[in-house]
N, C-alpha and C. Protein backbone atom coordinates (compact mmCIF):
# COMPACT_ATOMS: atom_id res chain seq x y z
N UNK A 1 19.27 24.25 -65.65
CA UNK A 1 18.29 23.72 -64.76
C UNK A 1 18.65 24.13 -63.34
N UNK A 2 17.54 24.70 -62.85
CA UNK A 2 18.17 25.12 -61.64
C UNK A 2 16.68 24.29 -60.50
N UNK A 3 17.55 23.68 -59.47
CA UNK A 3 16.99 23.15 -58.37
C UNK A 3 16.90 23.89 -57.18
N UNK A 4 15.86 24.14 -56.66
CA UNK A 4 15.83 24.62 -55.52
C UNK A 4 14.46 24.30 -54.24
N UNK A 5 15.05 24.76 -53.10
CA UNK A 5 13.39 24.78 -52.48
C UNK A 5 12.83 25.75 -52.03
N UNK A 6 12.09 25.69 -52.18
CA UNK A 6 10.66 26.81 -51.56
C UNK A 6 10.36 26.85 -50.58
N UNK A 7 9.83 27.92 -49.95
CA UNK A 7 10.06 27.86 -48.10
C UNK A 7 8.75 26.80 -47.77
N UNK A 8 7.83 26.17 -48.30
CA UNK A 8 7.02 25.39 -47.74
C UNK A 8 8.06 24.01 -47.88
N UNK A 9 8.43 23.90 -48.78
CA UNK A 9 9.27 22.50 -48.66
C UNK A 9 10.09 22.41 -47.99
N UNK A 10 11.05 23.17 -47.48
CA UNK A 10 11.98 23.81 -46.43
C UNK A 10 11.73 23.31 -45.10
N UNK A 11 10.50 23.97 -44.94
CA UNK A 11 9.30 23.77 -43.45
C UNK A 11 9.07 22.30 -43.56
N UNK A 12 8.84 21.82 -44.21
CA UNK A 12 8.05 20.56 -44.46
C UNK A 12 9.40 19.77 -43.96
N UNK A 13 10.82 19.71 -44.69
CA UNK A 13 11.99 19.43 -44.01
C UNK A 13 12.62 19.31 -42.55
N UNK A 14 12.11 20.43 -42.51
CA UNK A 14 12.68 20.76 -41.13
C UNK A 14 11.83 20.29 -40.35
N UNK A 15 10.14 20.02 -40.16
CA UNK A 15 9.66 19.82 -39.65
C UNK A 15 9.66 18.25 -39.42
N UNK A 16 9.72 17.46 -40.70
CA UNK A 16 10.09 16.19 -40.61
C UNK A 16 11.50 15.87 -39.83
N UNK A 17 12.36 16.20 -40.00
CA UNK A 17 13.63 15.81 -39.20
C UNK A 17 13.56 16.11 -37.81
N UNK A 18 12.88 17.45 -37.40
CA UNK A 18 12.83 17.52 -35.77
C UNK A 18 11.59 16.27 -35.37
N UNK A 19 10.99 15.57 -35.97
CA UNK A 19 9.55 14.51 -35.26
C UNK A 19 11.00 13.51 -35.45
N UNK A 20 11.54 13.66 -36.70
CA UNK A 20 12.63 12.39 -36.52
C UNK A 20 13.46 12.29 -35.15
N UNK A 21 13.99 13.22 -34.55
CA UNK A 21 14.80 13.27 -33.67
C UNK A 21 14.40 13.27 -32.50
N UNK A 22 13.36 13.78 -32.50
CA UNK A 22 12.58 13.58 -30.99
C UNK A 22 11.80 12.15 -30.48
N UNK A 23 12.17 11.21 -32.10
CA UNK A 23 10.87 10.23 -31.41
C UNK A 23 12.20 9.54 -30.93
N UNK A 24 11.94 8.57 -30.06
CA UNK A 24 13.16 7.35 -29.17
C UNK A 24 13.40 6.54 -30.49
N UNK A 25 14.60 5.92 -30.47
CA UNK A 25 14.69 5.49 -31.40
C UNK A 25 14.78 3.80 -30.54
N UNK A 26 14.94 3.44 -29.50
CA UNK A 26 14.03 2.13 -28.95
C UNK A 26 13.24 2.53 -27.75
N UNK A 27 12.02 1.26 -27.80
CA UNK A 27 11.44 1.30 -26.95
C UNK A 27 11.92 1.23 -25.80
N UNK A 28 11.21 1.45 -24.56
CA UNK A 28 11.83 1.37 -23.00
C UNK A 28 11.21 -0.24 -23.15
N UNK A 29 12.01 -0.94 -22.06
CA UNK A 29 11.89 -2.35 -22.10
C UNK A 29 10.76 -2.80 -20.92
N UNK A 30 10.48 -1.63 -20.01
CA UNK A 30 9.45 -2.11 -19.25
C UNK A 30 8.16 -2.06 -19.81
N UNK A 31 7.97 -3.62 -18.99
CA UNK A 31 6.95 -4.10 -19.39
C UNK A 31 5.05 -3.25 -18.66
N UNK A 32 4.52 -3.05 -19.70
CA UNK A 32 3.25 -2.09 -19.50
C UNK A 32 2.18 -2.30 -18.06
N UNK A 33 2.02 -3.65 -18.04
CA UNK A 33 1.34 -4.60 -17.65
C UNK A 33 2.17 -4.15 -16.09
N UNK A 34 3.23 -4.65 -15.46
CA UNK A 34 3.77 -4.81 -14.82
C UNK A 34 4.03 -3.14 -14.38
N UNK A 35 4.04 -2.36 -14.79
CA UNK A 35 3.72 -0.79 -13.74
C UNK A 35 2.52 -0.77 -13.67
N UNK A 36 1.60 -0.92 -14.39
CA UNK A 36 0.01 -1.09 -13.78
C UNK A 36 -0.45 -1.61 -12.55
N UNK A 37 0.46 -2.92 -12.24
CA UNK A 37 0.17 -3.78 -11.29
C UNK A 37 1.44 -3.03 -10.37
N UNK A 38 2.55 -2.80 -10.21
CA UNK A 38 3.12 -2.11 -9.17
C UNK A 38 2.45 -0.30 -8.36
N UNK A 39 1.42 0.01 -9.86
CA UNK A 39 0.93 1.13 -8.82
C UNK A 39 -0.52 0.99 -8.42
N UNK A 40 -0.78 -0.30 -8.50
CA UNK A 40 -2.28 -1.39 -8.05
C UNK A 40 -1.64 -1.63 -6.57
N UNK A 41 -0.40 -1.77 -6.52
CA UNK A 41 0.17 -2.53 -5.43
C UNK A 41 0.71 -1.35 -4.44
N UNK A 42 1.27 -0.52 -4.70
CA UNK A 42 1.62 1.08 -4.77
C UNK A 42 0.22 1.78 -3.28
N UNK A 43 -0.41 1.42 -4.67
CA UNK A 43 -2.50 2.35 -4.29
C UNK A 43 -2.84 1.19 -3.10
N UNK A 44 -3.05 -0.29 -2.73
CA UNK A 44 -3.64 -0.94 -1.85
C UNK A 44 -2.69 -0.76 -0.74
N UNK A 45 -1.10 -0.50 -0.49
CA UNK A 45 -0.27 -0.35 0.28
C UNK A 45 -0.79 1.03 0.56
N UNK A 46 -0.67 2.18 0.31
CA UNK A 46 -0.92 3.52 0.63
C UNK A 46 -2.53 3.66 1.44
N UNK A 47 -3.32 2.35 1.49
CA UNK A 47 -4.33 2.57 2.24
C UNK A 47 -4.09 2.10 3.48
N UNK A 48 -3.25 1.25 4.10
CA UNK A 48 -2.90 0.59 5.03
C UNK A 48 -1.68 1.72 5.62
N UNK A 49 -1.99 2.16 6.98
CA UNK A 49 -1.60 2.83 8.18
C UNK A 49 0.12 2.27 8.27
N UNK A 50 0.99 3.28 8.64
CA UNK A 50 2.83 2.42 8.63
C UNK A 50 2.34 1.95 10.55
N UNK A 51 2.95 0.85 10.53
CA UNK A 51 2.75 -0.09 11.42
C UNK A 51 1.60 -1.10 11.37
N UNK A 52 0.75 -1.28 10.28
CA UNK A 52 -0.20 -1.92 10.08
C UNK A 52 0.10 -3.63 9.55
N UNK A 53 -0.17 -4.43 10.13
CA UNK A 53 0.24 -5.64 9.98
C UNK A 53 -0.61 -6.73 8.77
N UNK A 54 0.53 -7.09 7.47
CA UNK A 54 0.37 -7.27 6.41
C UNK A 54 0.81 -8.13 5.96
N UNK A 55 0.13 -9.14 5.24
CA UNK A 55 0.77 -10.35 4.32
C UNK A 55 1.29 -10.14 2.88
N UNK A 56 2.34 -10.03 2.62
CA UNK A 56 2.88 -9.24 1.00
C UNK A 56 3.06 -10.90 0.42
N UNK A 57 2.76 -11.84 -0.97
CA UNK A 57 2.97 -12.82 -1.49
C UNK A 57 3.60 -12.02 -2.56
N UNK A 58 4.78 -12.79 -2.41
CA UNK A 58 5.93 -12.06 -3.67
C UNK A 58 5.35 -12.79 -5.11
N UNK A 59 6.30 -12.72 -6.06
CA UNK A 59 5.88 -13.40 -7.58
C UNK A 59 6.61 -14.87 -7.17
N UNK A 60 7.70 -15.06 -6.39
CA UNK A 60 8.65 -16.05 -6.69
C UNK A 60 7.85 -17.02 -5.71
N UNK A 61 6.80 -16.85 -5.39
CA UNK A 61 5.40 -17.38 -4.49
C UNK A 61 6.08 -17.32 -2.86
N UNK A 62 6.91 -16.71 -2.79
CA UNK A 62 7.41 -16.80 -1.27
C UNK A 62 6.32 -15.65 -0.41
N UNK A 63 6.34 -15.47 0.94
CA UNK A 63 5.48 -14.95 1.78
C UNK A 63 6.45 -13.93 2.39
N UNK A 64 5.88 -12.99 2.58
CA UNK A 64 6.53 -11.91 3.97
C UNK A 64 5.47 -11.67 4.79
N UNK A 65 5.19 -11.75 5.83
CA UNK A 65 4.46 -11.66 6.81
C UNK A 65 5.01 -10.16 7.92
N UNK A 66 4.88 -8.97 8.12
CA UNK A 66 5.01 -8.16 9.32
C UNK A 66 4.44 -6.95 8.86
N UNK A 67 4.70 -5.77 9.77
CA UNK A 67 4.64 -4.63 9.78
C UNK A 67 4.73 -3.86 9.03
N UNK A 68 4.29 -2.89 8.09
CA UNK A 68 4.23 -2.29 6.88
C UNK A 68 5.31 -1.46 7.18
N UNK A 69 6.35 -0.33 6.69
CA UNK A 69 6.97 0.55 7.19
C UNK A 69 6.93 1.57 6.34
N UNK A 70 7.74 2.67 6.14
CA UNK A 70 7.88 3.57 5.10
C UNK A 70 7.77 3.21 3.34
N UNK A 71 6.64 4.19 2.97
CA UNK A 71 6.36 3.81 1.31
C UNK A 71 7.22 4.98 0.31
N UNK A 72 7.84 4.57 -0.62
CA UNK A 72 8.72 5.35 -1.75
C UNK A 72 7.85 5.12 -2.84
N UNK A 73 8.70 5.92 -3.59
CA UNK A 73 7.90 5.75 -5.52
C UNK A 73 7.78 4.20 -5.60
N UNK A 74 9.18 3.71 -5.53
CA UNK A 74 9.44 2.37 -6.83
C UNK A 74 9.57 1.07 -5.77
N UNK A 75 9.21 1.17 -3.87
CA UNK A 75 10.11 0.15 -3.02
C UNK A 75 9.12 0.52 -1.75
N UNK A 76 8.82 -0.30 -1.41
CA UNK A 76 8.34 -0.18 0.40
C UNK A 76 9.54 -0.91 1.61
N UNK A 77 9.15 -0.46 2.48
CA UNK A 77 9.37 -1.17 3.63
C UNK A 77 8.63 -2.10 4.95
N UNK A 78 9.18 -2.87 5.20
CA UNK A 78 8.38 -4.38 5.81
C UNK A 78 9.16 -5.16 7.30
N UNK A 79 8.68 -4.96 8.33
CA UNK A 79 9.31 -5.02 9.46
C UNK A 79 8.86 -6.44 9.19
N UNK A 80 9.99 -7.63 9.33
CA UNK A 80 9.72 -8.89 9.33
C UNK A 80 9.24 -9.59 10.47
N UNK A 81 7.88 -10.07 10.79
CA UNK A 81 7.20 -10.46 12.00
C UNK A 81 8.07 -11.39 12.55
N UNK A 82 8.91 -12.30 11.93
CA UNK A 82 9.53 -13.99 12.22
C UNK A 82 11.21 -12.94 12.34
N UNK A 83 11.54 -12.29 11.89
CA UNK A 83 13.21 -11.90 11.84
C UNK A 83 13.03 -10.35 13.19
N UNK A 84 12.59 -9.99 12.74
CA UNK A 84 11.77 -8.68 13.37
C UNK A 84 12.69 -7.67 12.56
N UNK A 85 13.83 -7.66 11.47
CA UNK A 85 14.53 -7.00 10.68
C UNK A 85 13.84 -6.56 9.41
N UNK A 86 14.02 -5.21 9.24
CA UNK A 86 13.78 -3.99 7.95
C UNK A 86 14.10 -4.78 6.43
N UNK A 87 12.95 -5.16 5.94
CA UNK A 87 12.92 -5.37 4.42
C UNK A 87 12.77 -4.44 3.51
N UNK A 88 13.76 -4.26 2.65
CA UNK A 88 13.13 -3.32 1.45
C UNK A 88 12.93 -4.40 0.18
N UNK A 89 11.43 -4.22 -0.02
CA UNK A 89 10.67 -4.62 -1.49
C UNK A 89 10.41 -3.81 -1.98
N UNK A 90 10.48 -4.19 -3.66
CA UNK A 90 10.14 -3.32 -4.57
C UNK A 90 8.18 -3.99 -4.85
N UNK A 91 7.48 -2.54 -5.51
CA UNK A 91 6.83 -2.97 -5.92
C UNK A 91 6.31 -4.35 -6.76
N UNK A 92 7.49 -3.56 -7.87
CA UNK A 92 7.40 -4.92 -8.83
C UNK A 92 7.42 -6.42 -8.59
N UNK A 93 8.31 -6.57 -7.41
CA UNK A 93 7.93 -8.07 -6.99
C UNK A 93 6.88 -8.64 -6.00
N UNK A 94 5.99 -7.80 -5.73
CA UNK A 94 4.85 -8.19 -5.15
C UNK A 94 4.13 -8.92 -6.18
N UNK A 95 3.30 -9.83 -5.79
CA UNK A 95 2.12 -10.40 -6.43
C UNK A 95 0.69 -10.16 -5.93
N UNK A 96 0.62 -9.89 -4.66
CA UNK A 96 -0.79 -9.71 -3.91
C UNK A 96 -0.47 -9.29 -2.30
N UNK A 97 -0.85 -8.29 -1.78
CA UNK A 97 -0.82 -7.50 -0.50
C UNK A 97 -2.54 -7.98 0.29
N UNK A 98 -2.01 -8.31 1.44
CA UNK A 98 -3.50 -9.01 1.90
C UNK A 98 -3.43 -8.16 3.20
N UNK A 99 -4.60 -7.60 4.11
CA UNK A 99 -4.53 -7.09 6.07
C UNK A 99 -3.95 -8.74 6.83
N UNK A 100 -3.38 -8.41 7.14
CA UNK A 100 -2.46 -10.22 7.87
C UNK A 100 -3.71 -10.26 8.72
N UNK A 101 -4.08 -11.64 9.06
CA UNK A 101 -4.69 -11.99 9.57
C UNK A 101 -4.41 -12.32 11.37
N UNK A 102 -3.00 -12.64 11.30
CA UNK A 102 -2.72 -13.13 12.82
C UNK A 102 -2.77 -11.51 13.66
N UNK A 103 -2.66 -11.75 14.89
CA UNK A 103 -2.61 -10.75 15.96
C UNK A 103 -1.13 -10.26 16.31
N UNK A 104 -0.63 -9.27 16.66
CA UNK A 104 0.49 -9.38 17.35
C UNK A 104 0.09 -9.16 18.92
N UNK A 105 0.56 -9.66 20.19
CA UNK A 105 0.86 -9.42 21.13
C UNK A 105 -0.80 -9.49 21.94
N UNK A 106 -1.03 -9.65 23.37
CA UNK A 106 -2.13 -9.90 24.17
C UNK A 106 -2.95 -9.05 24.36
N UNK A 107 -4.11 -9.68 24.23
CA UNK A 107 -5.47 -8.87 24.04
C UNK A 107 -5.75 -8.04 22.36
N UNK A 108 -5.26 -8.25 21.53
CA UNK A 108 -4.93 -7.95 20.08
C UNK A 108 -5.70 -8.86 19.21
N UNK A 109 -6.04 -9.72 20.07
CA UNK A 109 -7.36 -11.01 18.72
C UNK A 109 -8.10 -10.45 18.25
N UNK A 110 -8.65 -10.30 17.16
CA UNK A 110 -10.31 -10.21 16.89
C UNK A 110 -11.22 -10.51 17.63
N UNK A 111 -11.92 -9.49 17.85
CA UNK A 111 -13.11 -9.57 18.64
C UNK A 111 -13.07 -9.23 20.09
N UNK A 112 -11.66 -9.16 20.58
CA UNK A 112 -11.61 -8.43 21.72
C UNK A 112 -11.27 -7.35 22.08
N UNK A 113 -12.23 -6.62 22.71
CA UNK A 113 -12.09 -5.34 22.88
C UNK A 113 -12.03 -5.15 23.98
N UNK A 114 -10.98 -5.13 25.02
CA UNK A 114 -10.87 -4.91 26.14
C UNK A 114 -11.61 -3.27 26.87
N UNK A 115 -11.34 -2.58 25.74
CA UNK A 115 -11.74 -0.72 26.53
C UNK A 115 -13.07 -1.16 26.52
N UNK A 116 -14.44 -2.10 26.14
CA UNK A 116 -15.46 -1.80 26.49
C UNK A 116 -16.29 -2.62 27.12
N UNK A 117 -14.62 -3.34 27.94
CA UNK A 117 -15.45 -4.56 28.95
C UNK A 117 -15.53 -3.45 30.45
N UNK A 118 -14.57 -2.83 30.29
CA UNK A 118 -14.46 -2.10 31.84
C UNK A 118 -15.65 -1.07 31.89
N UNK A 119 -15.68 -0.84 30.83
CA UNK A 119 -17.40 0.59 31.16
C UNK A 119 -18.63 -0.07 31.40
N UNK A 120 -18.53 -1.32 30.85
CA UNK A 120 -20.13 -2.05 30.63
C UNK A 120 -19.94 -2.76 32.56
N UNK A 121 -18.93 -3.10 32.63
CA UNK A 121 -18.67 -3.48 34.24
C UNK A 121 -19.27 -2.43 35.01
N UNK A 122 -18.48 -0.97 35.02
CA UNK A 122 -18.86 -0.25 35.66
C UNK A 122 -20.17 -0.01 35.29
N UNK A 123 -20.72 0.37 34.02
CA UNK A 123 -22.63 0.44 34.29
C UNK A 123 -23.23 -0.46 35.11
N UNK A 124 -22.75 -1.60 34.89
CA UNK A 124 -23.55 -2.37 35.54
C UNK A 124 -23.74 -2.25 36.99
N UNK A 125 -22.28 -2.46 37.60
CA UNK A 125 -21.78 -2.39 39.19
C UNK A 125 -22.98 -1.15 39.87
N UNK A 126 -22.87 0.02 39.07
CA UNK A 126 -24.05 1.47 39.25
C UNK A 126 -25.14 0.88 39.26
N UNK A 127 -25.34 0.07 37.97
CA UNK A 127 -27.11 0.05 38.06
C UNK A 127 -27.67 -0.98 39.56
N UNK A 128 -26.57 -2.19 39.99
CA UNK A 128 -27.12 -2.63 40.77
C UNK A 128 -26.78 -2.24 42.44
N UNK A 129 -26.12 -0.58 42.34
CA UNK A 129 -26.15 -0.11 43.09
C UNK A 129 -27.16 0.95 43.82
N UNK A 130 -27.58 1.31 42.46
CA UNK A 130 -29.08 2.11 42.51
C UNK A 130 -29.88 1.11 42.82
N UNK A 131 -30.09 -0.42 42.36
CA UNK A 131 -31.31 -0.74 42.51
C UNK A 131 -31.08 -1.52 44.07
N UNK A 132 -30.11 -1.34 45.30
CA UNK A 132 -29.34 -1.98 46.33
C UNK A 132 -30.09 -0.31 47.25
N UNK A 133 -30.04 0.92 46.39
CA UNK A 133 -30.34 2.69 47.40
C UNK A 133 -31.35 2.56 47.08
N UNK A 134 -32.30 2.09 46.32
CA UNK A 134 -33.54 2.58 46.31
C UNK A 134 -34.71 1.33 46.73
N UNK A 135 -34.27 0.25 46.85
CA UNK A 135 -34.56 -0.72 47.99
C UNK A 135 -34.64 -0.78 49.21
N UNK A 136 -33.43 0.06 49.63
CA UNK A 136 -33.14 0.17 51.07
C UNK A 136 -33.59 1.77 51.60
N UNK A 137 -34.30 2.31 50.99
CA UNK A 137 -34.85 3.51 51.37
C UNK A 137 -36.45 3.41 51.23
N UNK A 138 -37.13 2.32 51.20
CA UNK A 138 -38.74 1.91 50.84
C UNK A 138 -39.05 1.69 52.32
């Protein structure tokens, strides 16, 4: 009795043991869910300007409040408004990135726009200077 194999069974061998060896034999432990939401968090940070002033709510429900700074793959950076010192956060512990609402520093509120109080002054000051030359020339 003679046993042997045939080059399709051979192939068929070989081909099975290399899928064997290439697949991982454990899973990676990160969780799926949680890189979805770090490059959710990743993508809404990358729209906001570095120096742009930002409310980051971590998971552990704590707050960071300042200045956005330099963005990496896996970690940002966060000028602390209250410390005024360089935070490095990771994505992953963000929970929600908000535009901060407070102002920094004078004339910086909402709604004030100082560059277009001085032109509308000066139109005006003109217009009731024309209507002061062309009064006084009737």
């Amino acid at each position: 009795m003679k046993i042997g194999l045939d080059r399709c069974s051979l192939l068929c061998l070989v081909f099975a043991f290399t899928l064997c060896a290439a697949t991982p034999i454990a899973r990676a432990q990160a969780n799926p869910n949680l890189d979805r939401h770090a490059r959710r968090v990743e993508k809404r940070l990358s729209k906001f300007r570095t120096g742009s002033y930002v409310q980051v709510e971590l998971r552990d429900r704590s707050k960071a409040i300042g200045a956005l700074g330099d963005l990496s793959d896996s970690t940002f950076q966060l000028v602390n408004a209250d410390t005024n010192r360089t935070e490095t956060l990771a994505y992953t512990d963000v929970a929600q990135v908000s535009k901060g609402k407070e102002s920094i520093g004078e004339g910086s509120e909402p709604g004030h726009h100082p560059r277009l109080l001085l032109p509308v002054l000066i139109g005006a000051a003109a217009a009731v200077a024309a209507v002061v030359a062309v009064e006084a020339f009737r």
